[in-house]
C-alpha atoms as a PDB file:
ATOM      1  CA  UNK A   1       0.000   0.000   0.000  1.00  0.00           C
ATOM      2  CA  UNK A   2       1.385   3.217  -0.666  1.00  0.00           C
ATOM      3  CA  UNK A   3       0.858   6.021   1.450  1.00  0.00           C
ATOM      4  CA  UNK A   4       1.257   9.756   0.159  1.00  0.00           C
ATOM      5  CA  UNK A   5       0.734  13.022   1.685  1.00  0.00           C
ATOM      6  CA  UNK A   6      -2.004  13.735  -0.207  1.00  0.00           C
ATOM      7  CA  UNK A   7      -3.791  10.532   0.636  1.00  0.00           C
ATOM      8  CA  UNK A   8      -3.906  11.083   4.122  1.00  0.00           C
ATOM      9  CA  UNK A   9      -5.171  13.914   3.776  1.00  0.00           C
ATOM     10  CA  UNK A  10      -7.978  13.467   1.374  1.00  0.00           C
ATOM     11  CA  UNK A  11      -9.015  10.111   3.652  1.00  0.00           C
ATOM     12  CA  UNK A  12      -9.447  12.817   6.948  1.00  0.00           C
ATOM     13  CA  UNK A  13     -11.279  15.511   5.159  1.00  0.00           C
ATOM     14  CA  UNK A  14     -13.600  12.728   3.750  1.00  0.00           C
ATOM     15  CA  UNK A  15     -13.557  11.231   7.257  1.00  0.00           C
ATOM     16  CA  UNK A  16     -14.655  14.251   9.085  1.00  0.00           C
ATOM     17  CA  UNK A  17     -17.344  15.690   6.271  1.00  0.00           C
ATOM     18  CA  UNK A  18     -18.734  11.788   7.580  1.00  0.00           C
ATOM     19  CA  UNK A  19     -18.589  12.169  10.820  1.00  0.00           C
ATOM     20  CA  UNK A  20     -19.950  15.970  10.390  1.00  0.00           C
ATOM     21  CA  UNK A  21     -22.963  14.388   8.055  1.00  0.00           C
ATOM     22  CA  UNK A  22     -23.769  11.635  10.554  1.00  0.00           C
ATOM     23  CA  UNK A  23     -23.749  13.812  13.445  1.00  0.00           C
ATOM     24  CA  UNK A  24     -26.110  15.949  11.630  1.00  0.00           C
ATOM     25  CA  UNK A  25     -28.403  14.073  10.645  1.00  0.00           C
ATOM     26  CA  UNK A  26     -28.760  12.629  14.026  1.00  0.00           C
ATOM     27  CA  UNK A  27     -29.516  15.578  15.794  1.00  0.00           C
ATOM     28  CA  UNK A  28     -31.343  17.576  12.845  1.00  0.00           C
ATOM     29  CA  UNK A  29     -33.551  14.564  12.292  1.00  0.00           C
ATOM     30  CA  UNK A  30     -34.061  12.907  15.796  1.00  0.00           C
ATOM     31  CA  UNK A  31     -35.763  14.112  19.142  1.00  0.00           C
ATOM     32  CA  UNK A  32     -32.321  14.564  20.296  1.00  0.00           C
ATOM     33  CA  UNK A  33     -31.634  18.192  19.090  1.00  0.00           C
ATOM     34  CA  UNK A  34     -34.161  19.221  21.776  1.00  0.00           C
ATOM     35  CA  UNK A  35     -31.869  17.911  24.362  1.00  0.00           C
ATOM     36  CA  UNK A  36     -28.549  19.083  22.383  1.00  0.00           C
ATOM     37  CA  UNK A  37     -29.645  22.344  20.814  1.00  0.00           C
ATOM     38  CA  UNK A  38     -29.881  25.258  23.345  1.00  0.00           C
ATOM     39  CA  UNK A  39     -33.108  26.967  23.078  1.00  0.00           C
ATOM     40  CA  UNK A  40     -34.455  25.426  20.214  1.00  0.00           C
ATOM     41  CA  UNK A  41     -38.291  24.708  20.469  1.00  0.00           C
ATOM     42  CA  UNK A  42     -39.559  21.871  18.372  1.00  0.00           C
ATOM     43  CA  UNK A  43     -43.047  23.028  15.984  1.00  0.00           C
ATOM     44  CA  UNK A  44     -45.205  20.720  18.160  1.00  0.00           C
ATOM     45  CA  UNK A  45     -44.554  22.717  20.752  1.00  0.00           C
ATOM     46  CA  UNK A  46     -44.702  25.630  18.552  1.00  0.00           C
ATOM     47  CA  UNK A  47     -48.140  25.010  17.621  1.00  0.00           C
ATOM     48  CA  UNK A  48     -49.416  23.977  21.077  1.00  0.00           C
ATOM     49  CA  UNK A  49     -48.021  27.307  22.124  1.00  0.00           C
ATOM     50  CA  UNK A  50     -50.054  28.936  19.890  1.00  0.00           C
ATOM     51  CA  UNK A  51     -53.223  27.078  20.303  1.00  0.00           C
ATOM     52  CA  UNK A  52     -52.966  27.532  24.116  1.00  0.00           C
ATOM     53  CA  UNK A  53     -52.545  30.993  23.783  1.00  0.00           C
ATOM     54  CA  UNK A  54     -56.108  31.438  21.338  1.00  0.00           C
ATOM     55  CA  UNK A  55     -58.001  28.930  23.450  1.00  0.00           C
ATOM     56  CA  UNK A  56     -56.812  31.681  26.523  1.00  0.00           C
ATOM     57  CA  UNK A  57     -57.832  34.700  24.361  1.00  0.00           C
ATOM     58  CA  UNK A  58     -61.225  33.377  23.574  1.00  0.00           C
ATOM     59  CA  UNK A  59     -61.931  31.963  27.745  1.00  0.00           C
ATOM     60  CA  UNK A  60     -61.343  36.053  28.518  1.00  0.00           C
ATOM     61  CA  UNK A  61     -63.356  36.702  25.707  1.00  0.00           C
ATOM     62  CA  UNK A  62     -66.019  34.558  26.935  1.00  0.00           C
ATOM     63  CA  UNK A  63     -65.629  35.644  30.718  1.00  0.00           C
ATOM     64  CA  UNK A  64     -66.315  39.005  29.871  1.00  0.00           C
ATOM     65  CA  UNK A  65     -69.484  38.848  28.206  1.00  0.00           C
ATOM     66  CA  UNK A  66     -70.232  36.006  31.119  1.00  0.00           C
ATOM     67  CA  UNK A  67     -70.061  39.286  33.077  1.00  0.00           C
ATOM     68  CA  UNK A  68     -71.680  41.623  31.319  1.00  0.00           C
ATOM     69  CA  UNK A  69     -74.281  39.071  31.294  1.00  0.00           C
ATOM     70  CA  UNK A  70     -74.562  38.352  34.808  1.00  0.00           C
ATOM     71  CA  UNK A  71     -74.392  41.742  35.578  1.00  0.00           C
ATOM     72  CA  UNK A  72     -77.595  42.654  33.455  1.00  0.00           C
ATOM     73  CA  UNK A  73     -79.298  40.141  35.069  1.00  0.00           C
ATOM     74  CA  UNK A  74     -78.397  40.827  38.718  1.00  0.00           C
ATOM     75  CA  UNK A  75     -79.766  44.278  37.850  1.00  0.00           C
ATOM     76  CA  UNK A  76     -82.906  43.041  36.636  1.00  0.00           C
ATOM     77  CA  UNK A  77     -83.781  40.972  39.427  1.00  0.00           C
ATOM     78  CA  UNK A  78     -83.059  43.836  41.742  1.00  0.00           C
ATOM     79  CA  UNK A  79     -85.697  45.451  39.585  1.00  0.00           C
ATOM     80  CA  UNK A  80     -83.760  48.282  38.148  1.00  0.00           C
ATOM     81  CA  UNK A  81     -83.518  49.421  34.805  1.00  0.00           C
ATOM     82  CA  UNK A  82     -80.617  47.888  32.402  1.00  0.00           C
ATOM     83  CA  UNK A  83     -79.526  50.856  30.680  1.00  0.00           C
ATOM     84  CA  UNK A  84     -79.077  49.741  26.818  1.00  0.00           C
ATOM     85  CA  UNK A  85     -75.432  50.667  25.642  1.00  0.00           C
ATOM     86  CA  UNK A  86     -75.146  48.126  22.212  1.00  0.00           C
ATOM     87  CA  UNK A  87     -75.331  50.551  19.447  1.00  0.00           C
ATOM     88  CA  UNK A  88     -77.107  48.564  16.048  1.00  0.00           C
ATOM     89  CA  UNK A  89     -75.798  49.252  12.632  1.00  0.00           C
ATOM     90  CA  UNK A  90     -77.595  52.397  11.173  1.00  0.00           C
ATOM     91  CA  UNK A  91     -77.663  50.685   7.502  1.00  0.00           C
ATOM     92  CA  UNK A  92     -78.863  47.140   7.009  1.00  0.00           C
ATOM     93  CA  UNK A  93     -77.071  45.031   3.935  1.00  0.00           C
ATOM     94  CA  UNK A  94     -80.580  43.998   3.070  1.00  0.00           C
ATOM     95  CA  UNK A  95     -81.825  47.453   2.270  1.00  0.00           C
ATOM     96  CA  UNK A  96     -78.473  47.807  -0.160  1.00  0.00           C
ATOM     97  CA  UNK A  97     -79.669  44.999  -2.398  1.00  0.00           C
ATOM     98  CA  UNK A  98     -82.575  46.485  -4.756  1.00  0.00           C
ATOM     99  CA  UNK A  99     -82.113  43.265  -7.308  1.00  0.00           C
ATOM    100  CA  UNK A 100     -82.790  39.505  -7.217  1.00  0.00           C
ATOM    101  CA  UNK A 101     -78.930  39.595  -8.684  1.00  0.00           C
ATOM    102  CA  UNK A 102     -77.875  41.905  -5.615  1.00  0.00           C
ATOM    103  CA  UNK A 103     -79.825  39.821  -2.928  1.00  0.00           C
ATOM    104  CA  UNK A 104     -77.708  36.741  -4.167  1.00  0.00           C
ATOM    105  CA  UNK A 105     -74.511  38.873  -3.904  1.00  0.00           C
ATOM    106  CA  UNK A 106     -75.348  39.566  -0.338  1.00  0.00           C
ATOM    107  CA  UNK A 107     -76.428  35.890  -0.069  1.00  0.00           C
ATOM    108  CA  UNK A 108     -80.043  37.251   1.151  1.00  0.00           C
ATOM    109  CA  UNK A 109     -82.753  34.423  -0.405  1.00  0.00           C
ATOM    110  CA  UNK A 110     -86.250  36.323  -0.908  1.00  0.00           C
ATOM    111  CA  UNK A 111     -87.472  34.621   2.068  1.00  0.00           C
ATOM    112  CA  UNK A 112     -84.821  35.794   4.622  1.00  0.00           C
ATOM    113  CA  UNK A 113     -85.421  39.585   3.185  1.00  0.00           C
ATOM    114  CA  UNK A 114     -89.524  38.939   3.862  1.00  0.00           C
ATOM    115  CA  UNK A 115     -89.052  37.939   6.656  1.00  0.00           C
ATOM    116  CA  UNK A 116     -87.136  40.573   7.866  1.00  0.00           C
ATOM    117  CA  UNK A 117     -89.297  42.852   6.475  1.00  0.00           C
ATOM    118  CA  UNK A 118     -92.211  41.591   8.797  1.00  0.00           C
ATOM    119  CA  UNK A 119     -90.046  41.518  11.716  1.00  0.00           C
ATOM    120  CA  UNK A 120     -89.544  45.006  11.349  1.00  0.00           C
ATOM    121  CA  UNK A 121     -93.052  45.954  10.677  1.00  0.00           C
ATOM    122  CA  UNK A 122     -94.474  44.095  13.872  1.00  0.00           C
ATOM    123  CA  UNK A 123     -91.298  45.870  15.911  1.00  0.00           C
ATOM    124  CA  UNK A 124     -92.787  49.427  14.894  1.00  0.00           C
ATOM    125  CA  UNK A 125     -96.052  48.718  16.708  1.00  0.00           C
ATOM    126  CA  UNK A 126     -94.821  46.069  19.571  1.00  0.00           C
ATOM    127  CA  UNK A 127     -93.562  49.670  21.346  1.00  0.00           C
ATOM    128  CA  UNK A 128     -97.008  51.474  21.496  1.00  0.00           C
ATOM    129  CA  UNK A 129     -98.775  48.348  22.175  1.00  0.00           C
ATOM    130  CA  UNK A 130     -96.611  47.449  25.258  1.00  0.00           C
ATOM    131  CA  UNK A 131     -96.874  50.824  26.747  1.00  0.00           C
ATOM    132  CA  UNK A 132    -101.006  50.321  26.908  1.00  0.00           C
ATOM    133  CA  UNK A 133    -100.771  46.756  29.138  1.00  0.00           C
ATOM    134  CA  UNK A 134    -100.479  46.568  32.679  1.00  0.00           C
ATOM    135  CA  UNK A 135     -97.573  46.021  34.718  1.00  0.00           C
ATOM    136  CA  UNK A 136     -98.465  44.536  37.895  1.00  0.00           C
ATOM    137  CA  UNK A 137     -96.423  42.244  39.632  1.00  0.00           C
ATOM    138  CA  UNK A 138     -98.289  39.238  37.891  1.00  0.00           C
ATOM    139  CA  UNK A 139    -100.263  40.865  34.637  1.00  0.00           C
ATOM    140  CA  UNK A 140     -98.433  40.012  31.214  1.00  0.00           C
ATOM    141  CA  UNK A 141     -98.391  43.430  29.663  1.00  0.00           C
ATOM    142  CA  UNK A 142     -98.169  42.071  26.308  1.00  0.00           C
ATOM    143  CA  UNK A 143     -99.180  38.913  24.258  1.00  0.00           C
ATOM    144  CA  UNK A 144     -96.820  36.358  22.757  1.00  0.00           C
ATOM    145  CA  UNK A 145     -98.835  36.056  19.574  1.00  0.00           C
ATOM    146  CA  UNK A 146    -102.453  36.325  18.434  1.00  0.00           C
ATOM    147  CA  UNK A 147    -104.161  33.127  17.912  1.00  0.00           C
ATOM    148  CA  UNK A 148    -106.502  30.575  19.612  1.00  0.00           C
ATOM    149  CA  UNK A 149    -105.977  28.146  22.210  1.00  0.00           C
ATOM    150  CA  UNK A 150    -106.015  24.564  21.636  1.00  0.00           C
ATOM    151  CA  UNK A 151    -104.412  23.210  24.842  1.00  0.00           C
ATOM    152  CA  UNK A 152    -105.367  24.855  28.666  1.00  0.00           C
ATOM    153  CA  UNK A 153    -102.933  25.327  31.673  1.00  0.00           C
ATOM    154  CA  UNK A 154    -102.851  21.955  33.521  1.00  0.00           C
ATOM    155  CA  UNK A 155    -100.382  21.221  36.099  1.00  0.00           C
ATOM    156  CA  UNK A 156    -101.759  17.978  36.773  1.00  0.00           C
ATOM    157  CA  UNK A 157    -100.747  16.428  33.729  1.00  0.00           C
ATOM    158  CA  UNK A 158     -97.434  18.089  33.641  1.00  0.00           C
ATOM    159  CA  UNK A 159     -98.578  20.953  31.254  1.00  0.00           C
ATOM    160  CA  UNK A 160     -97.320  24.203  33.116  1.00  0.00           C
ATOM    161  CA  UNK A 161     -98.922  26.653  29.919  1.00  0.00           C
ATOM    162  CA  UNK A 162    -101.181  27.062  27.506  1.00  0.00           C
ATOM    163  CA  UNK A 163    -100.686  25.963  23.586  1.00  0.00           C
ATOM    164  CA  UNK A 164    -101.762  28.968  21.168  1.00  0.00           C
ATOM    165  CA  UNK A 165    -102.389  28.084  17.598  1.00  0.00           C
ATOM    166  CA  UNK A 166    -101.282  30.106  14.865  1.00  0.00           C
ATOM    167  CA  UNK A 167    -100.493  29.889  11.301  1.00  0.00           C
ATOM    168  CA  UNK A 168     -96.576  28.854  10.983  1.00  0.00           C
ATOM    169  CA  UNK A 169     -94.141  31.282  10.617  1.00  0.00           C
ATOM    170  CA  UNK A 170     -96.285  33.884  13.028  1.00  0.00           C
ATOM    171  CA  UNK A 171     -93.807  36.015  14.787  1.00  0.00           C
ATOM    172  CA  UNK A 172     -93.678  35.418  18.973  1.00  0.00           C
ATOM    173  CA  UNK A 173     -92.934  38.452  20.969  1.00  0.00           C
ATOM    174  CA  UNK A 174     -91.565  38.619  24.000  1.00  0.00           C
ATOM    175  CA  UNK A 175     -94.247  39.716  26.896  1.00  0.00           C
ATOM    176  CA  UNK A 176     -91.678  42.230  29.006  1.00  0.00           C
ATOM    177  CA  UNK A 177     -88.932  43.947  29.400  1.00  0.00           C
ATOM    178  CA  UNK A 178     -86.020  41.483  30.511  1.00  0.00           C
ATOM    179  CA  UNK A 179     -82.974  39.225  29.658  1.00  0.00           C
ATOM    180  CA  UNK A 180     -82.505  36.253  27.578  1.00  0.00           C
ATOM    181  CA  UNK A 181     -81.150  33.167  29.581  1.00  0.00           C
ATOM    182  CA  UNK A 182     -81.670  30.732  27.183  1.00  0.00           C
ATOM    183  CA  UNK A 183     -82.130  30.262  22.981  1.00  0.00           C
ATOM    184  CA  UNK A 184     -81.334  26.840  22.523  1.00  0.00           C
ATOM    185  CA  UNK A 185     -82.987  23.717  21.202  1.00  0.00           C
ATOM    186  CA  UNK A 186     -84.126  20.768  23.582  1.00  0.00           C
ATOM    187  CA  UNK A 187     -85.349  16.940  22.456  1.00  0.00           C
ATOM    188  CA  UNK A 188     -88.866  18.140  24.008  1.00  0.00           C
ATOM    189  CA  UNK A 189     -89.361  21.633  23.555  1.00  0.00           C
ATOM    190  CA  UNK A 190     -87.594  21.904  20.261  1.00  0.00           C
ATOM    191  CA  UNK A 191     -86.302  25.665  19.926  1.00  0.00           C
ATOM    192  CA  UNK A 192     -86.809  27.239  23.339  1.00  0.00           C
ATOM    193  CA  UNK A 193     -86.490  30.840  24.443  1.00  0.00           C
ATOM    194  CA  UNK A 194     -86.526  31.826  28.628  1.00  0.00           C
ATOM    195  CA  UNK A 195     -86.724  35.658  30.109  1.00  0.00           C
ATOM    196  CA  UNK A 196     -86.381  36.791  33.152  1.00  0.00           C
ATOM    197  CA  UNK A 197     -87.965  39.725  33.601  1.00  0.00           C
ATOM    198  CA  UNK A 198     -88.067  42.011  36.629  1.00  0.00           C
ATOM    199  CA  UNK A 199     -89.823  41.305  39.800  1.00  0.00           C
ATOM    200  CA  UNK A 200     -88.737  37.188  40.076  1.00  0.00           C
ATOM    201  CA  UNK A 201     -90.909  36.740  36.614  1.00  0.00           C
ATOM    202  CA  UNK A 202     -89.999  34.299  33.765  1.00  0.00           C
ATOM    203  CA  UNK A 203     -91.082  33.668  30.825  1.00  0.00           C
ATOM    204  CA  UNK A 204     -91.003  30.612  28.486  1.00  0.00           C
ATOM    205  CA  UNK A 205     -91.736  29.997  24.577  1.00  0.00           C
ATOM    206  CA  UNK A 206     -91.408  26.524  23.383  1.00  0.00           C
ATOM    207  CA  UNK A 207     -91.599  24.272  19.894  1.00  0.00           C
ATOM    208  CA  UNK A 208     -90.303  27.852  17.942  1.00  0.00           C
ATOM    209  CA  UNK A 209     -89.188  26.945  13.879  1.00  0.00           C
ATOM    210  CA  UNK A 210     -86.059  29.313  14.668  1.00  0.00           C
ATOM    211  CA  UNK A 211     -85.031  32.178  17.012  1.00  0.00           C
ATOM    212  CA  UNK A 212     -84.260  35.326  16.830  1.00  0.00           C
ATOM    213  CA  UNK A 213     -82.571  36.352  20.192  1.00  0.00           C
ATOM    214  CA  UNK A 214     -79.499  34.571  21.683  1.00  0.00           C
ATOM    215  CA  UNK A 215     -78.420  34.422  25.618  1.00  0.00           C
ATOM    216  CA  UNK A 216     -77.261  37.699  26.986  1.00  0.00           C
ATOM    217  CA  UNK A 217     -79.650  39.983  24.891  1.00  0.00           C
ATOM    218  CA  UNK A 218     -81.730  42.898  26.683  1.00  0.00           C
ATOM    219  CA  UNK A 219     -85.497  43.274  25.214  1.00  0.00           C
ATOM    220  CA  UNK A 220     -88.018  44.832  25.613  1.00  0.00           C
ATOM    221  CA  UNK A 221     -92.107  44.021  25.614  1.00  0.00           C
ATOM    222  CA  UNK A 222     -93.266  43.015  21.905  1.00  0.00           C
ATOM    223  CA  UNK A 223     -90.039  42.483  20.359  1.00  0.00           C
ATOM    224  CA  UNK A 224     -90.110  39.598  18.044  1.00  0.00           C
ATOM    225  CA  UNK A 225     -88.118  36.564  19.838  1.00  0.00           C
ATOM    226  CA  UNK A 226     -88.861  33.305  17.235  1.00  0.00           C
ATOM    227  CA  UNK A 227     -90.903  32.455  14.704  1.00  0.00           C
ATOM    228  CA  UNK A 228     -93.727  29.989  15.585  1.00  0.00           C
ATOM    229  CA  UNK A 229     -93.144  26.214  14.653  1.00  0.00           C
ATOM    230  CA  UNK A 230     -93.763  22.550  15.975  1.00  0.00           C
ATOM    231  CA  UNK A 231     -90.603  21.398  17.021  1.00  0.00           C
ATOM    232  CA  UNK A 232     -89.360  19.231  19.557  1.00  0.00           C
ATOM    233  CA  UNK A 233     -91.144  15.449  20.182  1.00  0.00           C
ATOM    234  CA  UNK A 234     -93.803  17.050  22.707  1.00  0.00           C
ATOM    235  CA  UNK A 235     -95.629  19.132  19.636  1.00  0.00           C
ATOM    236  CA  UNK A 236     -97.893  17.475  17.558  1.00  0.00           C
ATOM    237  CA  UNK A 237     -97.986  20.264  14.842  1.00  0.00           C
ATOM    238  CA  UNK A 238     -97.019  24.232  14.712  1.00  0.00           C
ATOM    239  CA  UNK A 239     -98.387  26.461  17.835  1.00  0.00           C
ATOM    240  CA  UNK A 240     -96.371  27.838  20.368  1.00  0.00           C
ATOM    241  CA  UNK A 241     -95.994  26.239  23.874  1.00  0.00           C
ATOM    242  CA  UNK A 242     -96.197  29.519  26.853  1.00  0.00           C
ATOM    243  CA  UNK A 243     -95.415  29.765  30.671  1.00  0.00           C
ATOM    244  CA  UNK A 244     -95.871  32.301  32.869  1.00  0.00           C
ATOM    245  CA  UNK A 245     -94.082  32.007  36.133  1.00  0.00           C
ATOM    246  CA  UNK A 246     -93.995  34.385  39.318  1.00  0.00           C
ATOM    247  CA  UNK A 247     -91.659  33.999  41.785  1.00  0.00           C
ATOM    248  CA  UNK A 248     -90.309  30.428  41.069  1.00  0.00           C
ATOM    249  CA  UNK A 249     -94.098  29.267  40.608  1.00  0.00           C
ATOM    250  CA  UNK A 250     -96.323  28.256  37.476  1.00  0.00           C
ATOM    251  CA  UNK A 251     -99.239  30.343  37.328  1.00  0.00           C
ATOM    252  CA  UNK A 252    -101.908  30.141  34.539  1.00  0.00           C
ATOM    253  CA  UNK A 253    -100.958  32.850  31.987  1.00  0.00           C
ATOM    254  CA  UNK A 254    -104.599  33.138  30.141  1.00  0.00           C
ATOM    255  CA  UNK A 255    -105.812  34.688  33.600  1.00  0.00           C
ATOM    256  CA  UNK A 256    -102.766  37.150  33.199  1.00  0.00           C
ATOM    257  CA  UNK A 257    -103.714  38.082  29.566  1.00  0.00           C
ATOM    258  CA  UNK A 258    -105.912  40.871  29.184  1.00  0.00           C
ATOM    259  CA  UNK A 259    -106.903  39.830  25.762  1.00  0.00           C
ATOM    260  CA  UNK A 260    -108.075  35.930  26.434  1.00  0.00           C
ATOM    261  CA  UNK A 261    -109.262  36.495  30.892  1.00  0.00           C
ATOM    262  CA  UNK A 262    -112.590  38.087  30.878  1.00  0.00           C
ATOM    263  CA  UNK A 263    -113.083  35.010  28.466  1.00  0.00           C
ATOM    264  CA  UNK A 264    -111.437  32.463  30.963  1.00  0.00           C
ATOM    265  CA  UNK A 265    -112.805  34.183  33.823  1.00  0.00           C
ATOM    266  CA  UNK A 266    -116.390  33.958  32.372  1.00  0.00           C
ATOM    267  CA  UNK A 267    -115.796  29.869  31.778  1.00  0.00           C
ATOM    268  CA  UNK A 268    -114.730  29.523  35.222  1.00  0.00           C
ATOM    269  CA  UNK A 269    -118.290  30.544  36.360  1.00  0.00           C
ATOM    270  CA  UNK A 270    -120.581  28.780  34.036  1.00  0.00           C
END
């Protein structure tokens, strides 16, 4: 074998870029650069960092309308008025779309924009018909919908309202002034809303098609809540389910309705 100067020193060059690639490739390409490299944070972590630090973002989100919530509500029990500070958009998209074309644009169907078009013309009279009910500490100053009833209050059988019928898609208005603590849906009473209104009073509208109120919102008598539907497995077709309760207890709302208890009263006595 011969050995030259040159050969020994092409053999260690080629020796160390080895070593060197190994020794790369170990650490660049293993778990052990997070041991080896100072500092270095591996993108796992990255991205749990990062996902910790929206899920935090959104909980103080959360826990401040939570408050603002809760604070509402403690006011309204105490009876006191909940001053209004959410500001609504001046211009509504809908009124910016003057074309079937447009209304697509905006992804408005013809039926959303109708609807919302007799929203808003039962909200301009809900006001002045509130104002004329009566606000004792059991009356309901103002009806949740116009229509006939097909099923009476009877605690006995577990039915703590009365059923009104009306043709689907009638708009149900809230009775009082007072919070929303629940818009959801439920297996039994389909879409549900609940108020609490002052004075230890609550209000509850079951078997809706869809709402139009979620948790947290302020309202006031006559505002449109939900649209009238038959959902959940207790409704046997489209009318909306009401309760009336006063201080933790059911109480028969048709005596509490000016419109339907001279006719209740009357049936009592015959």
């Amino acid at each position: 074998m011969t050995v030259t100067r040159w050969g020994v020193a092409s053999t260690v060059v080629t020796l160390i870029l080895l070593i060197g690639g190994i020794t790369y490739a170990v650490i660049g390409w293993t778990p052990l650069k997070e041991r080896v490299i100072p500092g270095y944070v591996s993108e796992d972590s990255r991205q749990s960092a990062i996902l910790a630090e929206i899920k935090a973002d959104s909980a103080l989100l959360a826990l401040n309308v939570q408050e603002q919530y809760l604070s509402a509500l403690r006011t309204l029990l105490r009876g006191e008025i909940v001053p209004d500070d959410i500001t609504t958009e001046a211009l509504d998209s809908a009124s910016l779309a003057n074309s079937e074309g447009e209304l697509e644009a905006w992804g408005i169907t013809e039926e959303e924009l109708a609807l919302r078009e007799r929203v808003e013309e039962e909200d301009q009279f809900s006001l002045q018909r509130a104002q004329s009910g009566s606000r004792s500490s059991k009356s309901i100053p103002f009806p949740p919908l116009q229509g006939e009833i097909s099923s009476k209050y009877d605690p006995s059988i577990g039915h703590f309202g009365v059923d009104f019928v009306a043709p689907i898609g009638s708009i149900i208005h809230a009775v009082d002034d007072g919070v929303i603590t629940l818009a959801s849906y439920t297996s039994d009473g389909g879409y549900v809303v609940s108020i609490q209104h002052f004075g230890s009073r609550q209000s509850i509208y079951k078997h809706n098609q869809s709402l139009l109120v979620e948790v947290g919102d302020r309202i006031q008598a006559g505002d449109p809540i939900a649209i009238l539907g038959g959902t959940g497995t207790h409704s046997t077709g489209p009318h909306s389910h009401f309760e009336w309760w006063v201080e933790g207890q059911p109480l028969d709302p048709v005596l509490w309705l000016p419109a339907y208890a001279p006719a209740a009263k009357a049936e009592g006595e015959d």
